[in-house]
C-alpha atoms as a PDB file:
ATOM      1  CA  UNK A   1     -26.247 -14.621  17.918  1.00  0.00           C
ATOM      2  CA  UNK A   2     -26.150 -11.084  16.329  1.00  0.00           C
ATOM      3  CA  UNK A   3     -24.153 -10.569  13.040  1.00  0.00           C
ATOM      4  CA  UNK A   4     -20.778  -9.496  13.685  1.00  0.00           C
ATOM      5  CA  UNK A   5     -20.292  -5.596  12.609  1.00  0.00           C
ATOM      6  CA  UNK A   6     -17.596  -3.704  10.847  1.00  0.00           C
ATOM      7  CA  UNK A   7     -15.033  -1.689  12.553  1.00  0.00           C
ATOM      8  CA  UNK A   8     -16.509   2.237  13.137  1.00  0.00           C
ATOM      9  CA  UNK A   9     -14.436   3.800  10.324  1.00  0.00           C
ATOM     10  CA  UNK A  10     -14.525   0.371   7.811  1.00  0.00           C
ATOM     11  CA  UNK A  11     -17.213   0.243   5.355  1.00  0.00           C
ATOM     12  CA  UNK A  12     -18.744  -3.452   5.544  1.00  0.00           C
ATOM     13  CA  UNK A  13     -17.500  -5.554   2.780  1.00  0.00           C
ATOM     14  CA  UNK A  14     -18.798  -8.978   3.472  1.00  0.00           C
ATOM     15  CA  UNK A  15     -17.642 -11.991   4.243  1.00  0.00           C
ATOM     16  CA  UNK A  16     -17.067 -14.117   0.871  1.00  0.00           C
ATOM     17  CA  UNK A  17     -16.781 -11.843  -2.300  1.00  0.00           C
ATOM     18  CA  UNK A  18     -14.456 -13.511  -4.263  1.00  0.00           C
ATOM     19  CA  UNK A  19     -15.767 -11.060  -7.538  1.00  0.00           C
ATOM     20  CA  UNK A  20     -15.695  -7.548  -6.042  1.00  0.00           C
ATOM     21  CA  UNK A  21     -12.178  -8.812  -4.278  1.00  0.00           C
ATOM     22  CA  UNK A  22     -10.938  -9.933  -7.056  1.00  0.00           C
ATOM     23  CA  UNK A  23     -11.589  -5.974  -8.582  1.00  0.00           C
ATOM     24  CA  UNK A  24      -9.571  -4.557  -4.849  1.00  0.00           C
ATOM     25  CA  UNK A  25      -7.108  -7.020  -5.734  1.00  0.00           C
ATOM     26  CA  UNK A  26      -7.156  -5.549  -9.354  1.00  0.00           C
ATOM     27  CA  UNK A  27      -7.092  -1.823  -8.272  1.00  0.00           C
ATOM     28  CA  UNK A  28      -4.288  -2.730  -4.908  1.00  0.00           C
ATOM     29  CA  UNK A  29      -1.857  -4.424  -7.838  1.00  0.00           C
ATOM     30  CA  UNK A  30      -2.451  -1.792 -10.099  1.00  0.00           C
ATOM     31  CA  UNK A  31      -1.196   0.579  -7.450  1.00  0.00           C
ATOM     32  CA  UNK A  32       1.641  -1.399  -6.223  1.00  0.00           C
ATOM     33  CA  UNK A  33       2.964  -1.043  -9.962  1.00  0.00           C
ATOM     34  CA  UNK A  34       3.717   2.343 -10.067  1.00  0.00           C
ATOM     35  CA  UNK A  35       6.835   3.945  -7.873  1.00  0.00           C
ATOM     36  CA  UNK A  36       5.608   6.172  -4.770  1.00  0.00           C
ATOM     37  CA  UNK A  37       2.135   4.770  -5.191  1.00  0.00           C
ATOM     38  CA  UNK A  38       1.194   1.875  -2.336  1.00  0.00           C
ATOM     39  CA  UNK A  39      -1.636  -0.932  -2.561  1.00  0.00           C
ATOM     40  CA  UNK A  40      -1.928  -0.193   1.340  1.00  0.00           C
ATOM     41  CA  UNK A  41      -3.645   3.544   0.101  1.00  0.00           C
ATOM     42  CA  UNK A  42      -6.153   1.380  -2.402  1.00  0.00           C
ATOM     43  CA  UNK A  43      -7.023  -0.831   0.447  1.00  0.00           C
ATOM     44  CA  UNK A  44      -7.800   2.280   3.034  1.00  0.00           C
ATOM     45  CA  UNK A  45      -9.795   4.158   0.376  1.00  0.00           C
ATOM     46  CA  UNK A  46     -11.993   0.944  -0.484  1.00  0.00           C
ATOM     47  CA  UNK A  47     -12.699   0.450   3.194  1.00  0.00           C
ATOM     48  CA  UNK A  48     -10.890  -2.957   3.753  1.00  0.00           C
ATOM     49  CA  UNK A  49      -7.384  -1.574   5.073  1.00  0.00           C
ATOM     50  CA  UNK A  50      -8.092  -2.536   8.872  1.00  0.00           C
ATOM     51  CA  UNK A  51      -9.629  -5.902   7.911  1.00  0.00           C
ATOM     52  CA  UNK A  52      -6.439  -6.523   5.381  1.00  0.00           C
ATOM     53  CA  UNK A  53      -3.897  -5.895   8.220  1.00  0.00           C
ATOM     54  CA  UNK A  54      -5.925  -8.310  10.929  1.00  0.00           C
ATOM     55  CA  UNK A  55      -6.484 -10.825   8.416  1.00  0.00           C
ATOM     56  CA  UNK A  56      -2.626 -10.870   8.264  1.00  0.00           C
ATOM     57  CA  UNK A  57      -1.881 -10.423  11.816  1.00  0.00           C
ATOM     58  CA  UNK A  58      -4.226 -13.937  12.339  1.00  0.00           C
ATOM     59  CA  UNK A  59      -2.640 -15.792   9.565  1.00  0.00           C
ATOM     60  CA  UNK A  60       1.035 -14.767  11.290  1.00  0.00           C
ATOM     61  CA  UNK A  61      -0.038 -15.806  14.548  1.00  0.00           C
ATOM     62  CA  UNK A  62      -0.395 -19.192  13.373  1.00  0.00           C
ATOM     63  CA  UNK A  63       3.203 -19.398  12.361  1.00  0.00           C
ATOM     64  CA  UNK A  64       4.140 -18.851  16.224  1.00  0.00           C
ATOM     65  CA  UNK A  65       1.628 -21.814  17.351  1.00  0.00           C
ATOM     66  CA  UNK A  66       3.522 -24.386  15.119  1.00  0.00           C
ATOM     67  CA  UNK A  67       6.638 -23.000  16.126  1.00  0.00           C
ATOM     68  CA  UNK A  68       5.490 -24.041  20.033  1.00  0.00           C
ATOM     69  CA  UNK A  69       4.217 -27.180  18.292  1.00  0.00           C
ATOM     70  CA  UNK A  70       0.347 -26.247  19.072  1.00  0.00           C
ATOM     71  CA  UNK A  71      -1.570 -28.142  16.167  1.00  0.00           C
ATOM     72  CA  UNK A  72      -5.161 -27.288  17.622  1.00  0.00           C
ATOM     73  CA  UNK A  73      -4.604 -23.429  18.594  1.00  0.00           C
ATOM     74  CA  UNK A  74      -2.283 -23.342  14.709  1.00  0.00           C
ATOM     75  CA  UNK A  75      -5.779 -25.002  13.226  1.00  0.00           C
ATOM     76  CA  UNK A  76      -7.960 -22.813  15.383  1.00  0.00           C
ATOM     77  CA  UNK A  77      -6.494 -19.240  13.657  1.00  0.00           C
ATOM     78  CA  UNK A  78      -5.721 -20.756  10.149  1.00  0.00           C
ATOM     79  CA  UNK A  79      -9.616 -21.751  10.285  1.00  0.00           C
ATOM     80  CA  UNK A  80     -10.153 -18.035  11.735  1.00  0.00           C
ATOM     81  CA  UNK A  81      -8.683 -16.498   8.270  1.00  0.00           C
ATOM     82  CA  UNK A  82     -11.270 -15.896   5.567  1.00  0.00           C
ATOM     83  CA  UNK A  83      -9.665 -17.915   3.039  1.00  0.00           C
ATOM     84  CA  UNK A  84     -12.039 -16.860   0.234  1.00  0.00           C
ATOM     85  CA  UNK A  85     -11.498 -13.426   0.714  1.00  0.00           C
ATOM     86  CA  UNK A  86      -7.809 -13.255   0.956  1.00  0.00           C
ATOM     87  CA  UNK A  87      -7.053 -15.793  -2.189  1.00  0.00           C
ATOM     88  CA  UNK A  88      -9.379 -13.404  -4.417  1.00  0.00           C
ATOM     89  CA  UNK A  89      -7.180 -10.642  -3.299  1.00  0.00           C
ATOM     90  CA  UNK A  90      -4.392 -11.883  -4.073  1.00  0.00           C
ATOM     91  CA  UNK A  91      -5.560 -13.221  -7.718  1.00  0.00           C
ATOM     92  CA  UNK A  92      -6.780 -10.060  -8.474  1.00  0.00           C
ATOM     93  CA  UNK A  93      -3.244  -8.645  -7.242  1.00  0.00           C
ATOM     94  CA  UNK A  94      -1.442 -11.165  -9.578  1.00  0.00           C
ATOM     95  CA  UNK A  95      -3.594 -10.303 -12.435  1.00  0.00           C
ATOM     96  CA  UNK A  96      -2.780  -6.525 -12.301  1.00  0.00           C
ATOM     97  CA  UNK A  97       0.925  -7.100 -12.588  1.00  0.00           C
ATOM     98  CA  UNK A  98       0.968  -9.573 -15.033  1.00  0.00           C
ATOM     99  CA  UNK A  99      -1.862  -7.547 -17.431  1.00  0.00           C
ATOM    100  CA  UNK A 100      -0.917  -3.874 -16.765  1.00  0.00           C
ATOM    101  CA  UNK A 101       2.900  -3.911 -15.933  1.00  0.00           C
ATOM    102  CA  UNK A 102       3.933  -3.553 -19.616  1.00  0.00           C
ATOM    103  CA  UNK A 103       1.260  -0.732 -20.476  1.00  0.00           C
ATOM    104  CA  UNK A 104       1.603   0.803 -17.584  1.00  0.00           C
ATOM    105  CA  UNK A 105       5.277   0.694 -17.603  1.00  0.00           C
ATOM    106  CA  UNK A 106       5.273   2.069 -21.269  1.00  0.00           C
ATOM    107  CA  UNK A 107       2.979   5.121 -20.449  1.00  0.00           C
ATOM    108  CA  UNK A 108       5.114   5.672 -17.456  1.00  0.00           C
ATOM    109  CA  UNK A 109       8.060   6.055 -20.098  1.00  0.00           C
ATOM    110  CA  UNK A 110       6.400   7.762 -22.446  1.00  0.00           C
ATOM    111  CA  UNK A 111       3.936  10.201 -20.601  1.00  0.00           C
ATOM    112  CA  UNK A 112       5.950  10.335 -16.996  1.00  0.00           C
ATOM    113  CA  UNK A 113       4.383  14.083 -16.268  1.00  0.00           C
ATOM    114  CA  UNK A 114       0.336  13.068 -17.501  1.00  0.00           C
ATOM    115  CA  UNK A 115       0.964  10.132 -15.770  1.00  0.00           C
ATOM    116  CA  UNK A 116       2.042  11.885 -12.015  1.00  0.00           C
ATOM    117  CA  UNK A 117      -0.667  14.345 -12.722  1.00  0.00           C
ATOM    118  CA  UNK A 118      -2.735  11.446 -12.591  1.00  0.00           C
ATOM    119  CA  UNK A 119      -1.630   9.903  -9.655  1.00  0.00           C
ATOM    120  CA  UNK A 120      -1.047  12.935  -7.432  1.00  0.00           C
ATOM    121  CA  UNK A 121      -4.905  13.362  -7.751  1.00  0.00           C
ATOM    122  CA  UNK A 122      -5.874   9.845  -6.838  1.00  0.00           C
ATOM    123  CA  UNK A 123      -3.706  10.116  -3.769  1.00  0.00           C
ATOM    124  CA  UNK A 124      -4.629  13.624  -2.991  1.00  0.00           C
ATOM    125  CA  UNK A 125      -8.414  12.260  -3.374  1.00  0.00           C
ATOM    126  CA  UNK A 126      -7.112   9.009  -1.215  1.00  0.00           C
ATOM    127  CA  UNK A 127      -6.184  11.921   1.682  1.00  0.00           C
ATOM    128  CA  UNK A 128      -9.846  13.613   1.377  1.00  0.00           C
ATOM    129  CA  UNK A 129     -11.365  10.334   2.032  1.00  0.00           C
ATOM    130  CA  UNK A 130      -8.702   9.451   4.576  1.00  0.00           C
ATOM    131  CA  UNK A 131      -9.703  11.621   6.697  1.00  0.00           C
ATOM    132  CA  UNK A 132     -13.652  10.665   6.811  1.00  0.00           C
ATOM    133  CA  UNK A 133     -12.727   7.586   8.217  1.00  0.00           C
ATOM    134  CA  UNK A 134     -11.303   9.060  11.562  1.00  0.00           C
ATOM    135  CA  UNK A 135     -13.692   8.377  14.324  1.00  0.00           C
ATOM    136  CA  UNK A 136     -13.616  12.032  15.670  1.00  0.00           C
ATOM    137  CA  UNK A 137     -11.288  14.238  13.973  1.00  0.00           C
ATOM    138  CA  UNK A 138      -9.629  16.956  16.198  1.00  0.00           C
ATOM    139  CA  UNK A 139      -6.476  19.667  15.290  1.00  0.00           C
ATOM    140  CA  UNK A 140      -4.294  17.314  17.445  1.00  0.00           C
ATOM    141  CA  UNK A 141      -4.515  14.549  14.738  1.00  0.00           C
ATOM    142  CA  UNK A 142      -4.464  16.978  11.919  1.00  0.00           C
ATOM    143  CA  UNK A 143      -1.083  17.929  13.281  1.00  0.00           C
ATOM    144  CA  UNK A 144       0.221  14.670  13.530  1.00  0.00           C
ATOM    145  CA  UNK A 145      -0.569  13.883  10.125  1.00  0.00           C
ATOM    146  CA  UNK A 146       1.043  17.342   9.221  1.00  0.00           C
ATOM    147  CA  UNK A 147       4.833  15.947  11.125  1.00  0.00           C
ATOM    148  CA  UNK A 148       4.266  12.753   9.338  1.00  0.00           C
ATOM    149  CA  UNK A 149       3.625  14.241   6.319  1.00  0.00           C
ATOM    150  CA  UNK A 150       6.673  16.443   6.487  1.00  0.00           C
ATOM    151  CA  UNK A 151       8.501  13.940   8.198  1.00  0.00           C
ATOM    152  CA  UNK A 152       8.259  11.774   5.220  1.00  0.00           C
ATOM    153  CA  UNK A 153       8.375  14.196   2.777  1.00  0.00           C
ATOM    154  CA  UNK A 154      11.908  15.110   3.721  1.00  0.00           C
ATOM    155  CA  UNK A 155      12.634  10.774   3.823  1.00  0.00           C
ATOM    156  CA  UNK A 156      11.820  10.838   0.251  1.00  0.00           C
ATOM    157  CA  UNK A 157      14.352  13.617  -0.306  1.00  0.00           C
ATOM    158  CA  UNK A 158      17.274  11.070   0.843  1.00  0.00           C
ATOM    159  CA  UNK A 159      17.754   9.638  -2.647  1.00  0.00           C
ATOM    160  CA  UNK A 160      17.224  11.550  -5.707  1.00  0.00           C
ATOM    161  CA  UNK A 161      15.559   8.851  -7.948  1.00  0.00           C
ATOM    162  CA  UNK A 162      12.737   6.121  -7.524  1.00  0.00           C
ATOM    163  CA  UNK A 163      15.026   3.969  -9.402  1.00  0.00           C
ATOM    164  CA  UNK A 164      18.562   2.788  -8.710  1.00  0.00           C
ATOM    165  CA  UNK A 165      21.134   3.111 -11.340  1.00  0.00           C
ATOM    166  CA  UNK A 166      24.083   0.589 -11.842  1.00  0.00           C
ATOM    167  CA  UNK A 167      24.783  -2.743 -12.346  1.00  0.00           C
ATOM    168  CA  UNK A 168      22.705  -5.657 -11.129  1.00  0.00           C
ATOM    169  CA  UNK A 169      24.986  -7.896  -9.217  1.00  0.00           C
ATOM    170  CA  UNK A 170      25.655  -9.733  -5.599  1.00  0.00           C
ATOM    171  CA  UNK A 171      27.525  -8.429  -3.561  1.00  0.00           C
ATOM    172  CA  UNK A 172      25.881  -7.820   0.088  1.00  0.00           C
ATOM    173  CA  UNK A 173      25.292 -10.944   2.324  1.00  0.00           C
ATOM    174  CA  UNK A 174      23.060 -13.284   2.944  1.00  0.00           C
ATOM    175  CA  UNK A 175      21.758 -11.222   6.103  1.00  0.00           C
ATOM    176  CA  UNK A 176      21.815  -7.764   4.423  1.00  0.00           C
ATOM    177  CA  UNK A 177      18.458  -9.578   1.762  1.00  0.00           C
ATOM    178  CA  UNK A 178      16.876 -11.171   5.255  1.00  0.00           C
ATOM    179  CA  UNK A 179      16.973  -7.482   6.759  1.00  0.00           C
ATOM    180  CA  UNK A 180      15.453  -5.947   3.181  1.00  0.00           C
ATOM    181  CA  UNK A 181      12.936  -7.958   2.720  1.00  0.00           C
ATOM    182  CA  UNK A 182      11.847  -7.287   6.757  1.00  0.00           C
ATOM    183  CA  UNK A 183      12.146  -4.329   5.852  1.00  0.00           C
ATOM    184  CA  UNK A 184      10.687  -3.245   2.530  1.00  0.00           C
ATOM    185  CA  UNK A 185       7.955  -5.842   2.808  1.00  0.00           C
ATOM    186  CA  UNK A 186       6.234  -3.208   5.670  1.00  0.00           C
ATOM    187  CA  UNK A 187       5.491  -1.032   2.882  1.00  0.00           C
ATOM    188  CA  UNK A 188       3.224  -3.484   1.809  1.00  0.00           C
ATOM    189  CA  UNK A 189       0.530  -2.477   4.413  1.00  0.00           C
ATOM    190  CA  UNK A 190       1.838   0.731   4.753  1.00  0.00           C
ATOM    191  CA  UNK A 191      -0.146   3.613   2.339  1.00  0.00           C
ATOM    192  CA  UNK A 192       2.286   6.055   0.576  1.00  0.00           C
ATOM    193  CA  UNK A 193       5.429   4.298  -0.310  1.00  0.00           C
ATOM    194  CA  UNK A 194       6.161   1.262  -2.340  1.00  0.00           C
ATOM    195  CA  UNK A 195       8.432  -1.825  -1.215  1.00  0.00           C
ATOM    196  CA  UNK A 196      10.151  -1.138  -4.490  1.00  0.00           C
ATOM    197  CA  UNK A 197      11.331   2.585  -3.137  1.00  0.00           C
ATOM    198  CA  UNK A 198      12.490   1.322   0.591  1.00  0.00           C
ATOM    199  CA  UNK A 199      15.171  -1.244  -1.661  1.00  0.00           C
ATOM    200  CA  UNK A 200      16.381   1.713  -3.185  1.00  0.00           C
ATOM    201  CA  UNK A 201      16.942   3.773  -0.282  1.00  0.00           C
ATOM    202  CA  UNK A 202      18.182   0.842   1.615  1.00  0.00           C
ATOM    203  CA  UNK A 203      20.756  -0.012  -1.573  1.00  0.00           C
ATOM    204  CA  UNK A 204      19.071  -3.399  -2.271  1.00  0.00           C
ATOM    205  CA  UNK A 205      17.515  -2.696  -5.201  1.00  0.00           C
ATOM    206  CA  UNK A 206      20.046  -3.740  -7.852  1.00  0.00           C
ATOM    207  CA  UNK A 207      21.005  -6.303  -5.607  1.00  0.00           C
ATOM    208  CA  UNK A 208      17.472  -7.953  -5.601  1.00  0.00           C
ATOM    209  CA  UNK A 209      17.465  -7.868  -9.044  1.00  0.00           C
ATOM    210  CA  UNK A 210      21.050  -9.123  -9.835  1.00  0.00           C
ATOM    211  CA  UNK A 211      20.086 -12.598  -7.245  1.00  0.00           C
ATOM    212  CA  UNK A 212      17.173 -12.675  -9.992  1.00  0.00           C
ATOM    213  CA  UNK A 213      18.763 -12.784 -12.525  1.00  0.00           C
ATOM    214  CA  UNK A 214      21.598 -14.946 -11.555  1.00  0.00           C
ATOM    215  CA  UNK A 215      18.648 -17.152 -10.214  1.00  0.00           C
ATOM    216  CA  UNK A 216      20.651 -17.378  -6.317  1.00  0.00           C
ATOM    217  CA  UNK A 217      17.723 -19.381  -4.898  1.00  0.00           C
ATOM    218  CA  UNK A 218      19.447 -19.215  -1.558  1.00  0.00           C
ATOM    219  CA  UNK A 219      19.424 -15.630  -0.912  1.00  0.00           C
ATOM    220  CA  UNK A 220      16.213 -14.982  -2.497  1.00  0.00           C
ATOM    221  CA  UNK A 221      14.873 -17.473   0.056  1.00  0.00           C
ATOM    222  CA  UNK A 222      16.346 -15.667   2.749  1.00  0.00           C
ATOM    223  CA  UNK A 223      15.173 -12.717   1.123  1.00  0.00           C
ATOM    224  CA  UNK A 224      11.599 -14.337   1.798  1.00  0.00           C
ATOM    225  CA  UNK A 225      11.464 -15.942   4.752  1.00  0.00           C
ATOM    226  CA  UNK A 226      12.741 -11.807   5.947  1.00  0.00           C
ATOM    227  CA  UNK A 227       9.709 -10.975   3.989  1.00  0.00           C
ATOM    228  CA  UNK A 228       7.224 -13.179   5.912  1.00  0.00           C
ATOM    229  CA  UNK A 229       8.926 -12.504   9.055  1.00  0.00           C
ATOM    230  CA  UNK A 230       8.387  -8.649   8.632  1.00  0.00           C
ATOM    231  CA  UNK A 231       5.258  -8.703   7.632  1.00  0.00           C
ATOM    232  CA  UNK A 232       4.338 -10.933  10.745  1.00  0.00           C
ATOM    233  CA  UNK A 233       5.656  -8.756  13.139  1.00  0.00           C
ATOM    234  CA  UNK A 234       4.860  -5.610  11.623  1.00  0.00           C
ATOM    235  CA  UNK A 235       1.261  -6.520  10.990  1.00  0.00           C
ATOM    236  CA  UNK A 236       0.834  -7.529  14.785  1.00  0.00           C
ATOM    237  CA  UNK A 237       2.298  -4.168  15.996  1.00  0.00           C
ATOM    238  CA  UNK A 238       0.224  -2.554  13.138  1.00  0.00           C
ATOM    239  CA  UNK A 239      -3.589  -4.469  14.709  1.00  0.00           C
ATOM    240  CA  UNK A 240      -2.581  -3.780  18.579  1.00  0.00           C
ATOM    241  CA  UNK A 241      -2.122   0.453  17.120  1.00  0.00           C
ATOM    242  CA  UNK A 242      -5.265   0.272  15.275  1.00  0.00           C
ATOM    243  CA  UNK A 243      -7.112  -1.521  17.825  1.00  0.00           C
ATOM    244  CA  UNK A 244      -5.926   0.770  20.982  1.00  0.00           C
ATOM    245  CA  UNK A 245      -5.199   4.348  18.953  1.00  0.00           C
ATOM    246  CA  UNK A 246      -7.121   3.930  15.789  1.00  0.00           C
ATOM    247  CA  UNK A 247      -7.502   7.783  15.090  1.00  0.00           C
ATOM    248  CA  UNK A 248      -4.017   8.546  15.746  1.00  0.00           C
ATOM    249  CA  UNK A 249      -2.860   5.765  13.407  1.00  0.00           C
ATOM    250  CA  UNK A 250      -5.129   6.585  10.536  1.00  0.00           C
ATOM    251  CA  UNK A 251      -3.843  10.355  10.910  1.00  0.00           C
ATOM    252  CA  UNK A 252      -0.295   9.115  10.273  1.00  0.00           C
ATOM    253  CA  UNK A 253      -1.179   6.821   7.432  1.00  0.00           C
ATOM    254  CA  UNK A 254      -2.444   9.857   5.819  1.00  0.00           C
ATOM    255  CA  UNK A 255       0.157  12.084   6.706  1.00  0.00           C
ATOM    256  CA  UNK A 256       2.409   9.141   5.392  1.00  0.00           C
ATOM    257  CA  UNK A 257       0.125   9.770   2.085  1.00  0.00           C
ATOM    258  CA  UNK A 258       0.603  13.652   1.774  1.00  0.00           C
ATOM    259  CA  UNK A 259       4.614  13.215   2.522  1.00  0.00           C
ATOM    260  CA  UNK A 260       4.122  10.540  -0.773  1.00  0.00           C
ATOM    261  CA  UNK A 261       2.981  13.681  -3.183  1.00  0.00           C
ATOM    262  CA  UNK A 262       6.975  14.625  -3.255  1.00  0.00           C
ATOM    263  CA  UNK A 263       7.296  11.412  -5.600  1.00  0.00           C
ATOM    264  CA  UNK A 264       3.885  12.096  -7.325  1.00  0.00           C
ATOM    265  CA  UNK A 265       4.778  15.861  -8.017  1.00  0.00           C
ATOM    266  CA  UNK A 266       4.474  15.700 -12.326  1.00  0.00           C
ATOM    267  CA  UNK A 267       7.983  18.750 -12.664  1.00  0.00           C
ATOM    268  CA  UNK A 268      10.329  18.165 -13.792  1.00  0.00           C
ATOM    269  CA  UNK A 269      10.733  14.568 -14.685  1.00  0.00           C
ATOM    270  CA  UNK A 270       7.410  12.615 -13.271  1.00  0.00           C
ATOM    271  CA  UNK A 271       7.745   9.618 -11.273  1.00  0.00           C
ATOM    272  CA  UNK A 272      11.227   9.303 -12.051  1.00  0.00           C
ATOM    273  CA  UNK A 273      12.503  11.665  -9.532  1.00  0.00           C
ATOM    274  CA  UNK A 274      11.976  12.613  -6.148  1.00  0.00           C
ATOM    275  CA  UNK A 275      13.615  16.101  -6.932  1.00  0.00           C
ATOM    276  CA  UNK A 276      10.456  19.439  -7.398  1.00  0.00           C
ATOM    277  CA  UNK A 277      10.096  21.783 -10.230  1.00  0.00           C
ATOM    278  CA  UNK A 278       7.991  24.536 -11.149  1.00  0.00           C
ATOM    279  CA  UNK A 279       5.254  23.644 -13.617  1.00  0.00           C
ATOM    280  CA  UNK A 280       7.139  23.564 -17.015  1.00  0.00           C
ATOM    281  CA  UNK A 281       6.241  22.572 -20.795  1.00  0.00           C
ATOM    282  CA  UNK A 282       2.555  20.368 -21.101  1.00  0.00           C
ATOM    283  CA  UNK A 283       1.218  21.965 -17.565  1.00  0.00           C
ATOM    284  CA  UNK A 284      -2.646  21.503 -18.827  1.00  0.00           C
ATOM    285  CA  UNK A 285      -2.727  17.749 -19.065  1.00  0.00           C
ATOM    286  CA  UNK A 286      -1.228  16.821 -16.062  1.00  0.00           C
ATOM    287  CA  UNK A 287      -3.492  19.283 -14.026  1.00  0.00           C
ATOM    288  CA  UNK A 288      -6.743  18.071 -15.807  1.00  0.00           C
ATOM    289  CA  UNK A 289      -5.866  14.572 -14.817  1.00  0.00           C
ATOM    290  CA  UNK A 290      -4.798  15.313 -11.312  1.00  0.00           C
ATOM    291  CA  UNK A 291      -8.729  17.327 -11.407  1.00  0.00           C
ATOM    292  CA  UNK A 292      -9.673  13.913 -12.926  1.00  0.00           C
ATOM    293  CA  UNK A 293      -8.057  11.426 -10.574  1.00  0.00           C
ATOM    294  CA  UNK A 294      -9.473  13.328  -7.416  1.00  0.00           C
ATOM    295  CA  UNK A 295     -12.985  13.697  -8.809  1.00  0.00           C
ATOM    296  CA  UNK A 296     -13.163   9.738  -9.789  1.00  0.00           C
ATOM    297  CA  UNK A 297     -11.478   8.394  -5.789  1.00  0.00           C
ATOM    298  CA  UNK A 298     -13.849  10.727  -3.822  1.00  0.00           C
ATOM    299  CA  UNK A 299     -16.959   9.813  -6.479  1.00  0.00           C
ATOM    300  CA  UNK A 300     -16.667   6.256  -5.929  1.00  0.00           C
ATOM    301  CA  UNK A 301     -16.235   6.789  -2.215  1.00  0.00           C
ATOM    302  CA  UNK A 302     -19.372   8.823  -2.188  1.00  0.00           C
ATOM    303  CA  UNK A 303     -21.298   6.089  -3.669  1.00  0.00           C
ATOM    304  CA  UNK A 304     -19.712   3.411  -2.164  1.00  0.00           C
ATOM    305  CA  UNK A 305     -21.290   4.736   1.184  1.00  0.00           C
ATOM    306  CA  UNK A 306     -24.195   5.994  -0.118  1.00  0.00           C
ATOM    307  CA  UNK A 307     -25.146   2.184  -1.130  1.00  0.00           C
ATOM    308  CA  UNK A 308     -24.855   0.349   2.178  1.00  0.00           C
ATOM    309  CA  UNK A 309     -27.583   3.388   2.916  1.00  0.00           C
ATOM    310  CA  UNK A 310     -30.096   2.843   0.067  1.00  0.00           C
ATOM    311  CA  UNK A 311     -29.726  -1.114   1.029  1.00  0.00           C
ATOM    312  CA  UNK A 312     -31.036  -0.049   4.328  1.00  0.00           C
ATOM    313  CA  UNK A 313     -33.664   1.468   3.520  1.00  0.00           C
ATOM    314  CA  UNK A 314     -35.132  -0.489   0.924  1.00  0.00           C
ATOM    315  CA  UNK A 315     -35.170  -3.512   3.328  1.00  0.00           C
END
């Protein structure tokens, strides 16, 4: 039986590597920390974004064989999910928040336009190496990712900060946090946005938080199960696209990654804002670190596909 081969586009990453997907998980939570930024654009620039998306579109599928009360075809695709592969994801995921959200969060505060510099040139460096992945680039995809780009660069423009101001309290119901979390979980998978920034343009940020804090277990399980729901659907529509228009997908992601920048853009207040500047007071730092951040994402992904090749060769 020959060996099963990675998707054209999807460097191979083997099938049980709990250490290097524990360091994914690491860099995709890292990511997910910071407002505009999107574990989904780690995940595409490491070369495990389509495997990530049908690993979740399997494990979904198995909810809607126990719903039909199908125990062996339920078994069959839970057994069909690399287990291994997902749980070392997801620990290196937890570590990252739990390690870097108070550093990260503090250098946010107290650096926000070094810190966008920073970012704008991993994501710009995320587009570069994008765009290598597309099976056979052509000026029709470029200008899709160009409408997406603008498309959601004007979104972003709807509310004027990444955060929501005000007090934390309940007061939507119980089907308004089923519909966010459907919702704002998408942005999970999707590269360019955080689920963070889709509460606050849907007006459910505070109101997350305040069922947090007033601990209503209720809604935050209906918040939840809208979650899982979401991300079942979503990631089955999101496998059938790749699978049957792969280029023209990819060329959205990363036009979904370029409309992004307007949150990454350092003037005038950082990450804070989704309103643009001119360059204004420390200028240098935050361009040497963008020059930084896109030097280090299309390094790695120069030697990350220069390895598989050396491999080769040496066998």
């Amino acid at each position: 039986m020959r060996a099963e081969r990675p998707a054209i586009g999807e460097r191979p990453v083997g099938r049980s590597q709990p250490v290097p997907q524990l360091v994914r998980g690491f860099l995709m939570g890292s990511a997910d920390i910071v407002p505009g930024v999107s574990g989904g654009t780690v995940a595409l620039v490491l070369g495990i974004y389509e495997r990530l998306v049908h690993t979740i579109s399997t494990a979904s599928s198995s909810l809607g064989s126990l719903a039909r009360g199908d125990l062996r075809e339920t078994g069959r695709r839970l057994a069909a999910v690399p287990w291994v592969w997902v749980l070392a994801l997801l620990a290196g995921i937890g570590a990252a928040v739990l390690l870097l959200s108070g550093p990260l969060e503090q250098l946010l505060a107290e650096q926000p336009q070094a810190m966008a510099g920073l970012f704008l040139g991993l994501i710009t460096g995320a587009v570069v190496v994008s765009w290598h992945l597309l099976r056979r680039p052509t000026p029709q995809l470029a200008g899709a990712a160009a409408v997406a780009g603008l498309a959601f660069f004007l979104f972003l423009g709807l509310q004027d900060t990444t955060h929501a101001a005000g007090t934390e309290a309940v007061t939507r119901p119980w089907w308004a946090f089923f519909l966010a979390g459907a919702v704002a979980i998408c942005a999970m998978i999707l590269p360019g946005i955080s689920g963070s920034f889709i509460l606050v343009l849907l007006g459910m940020y505070t109101e997350v938080l305040g069922a947090v804090n007033e601990r209503q277990l209720g809604l935050l399980l209906v918040f939840l199960v809208g979650c899982g729901l979401g991300l079942a659907a979503f990631s089955s529509v999101l496998t059938w696209l790749l699978d049957h228009h792969h280029d023209l997908v990819l060329a959205v992601l990363i036009g979904l990654m370029l409309g992004s920048l307007r949150i990454l853009w350092p003037w005038p207040h950082g990450l804070e804002s989704t309103t643009l500047g001119a360059p204004s007071g420390p200028v240098l730092v935050p361009v040497l670190l963008a020059v930084a951040g896109f030097a280090v994402v299309v390094g790695v992904d120069r030697l990350g596909r220069r390895a598989p090749s050396a491999a080769g060769a040496a066998r």
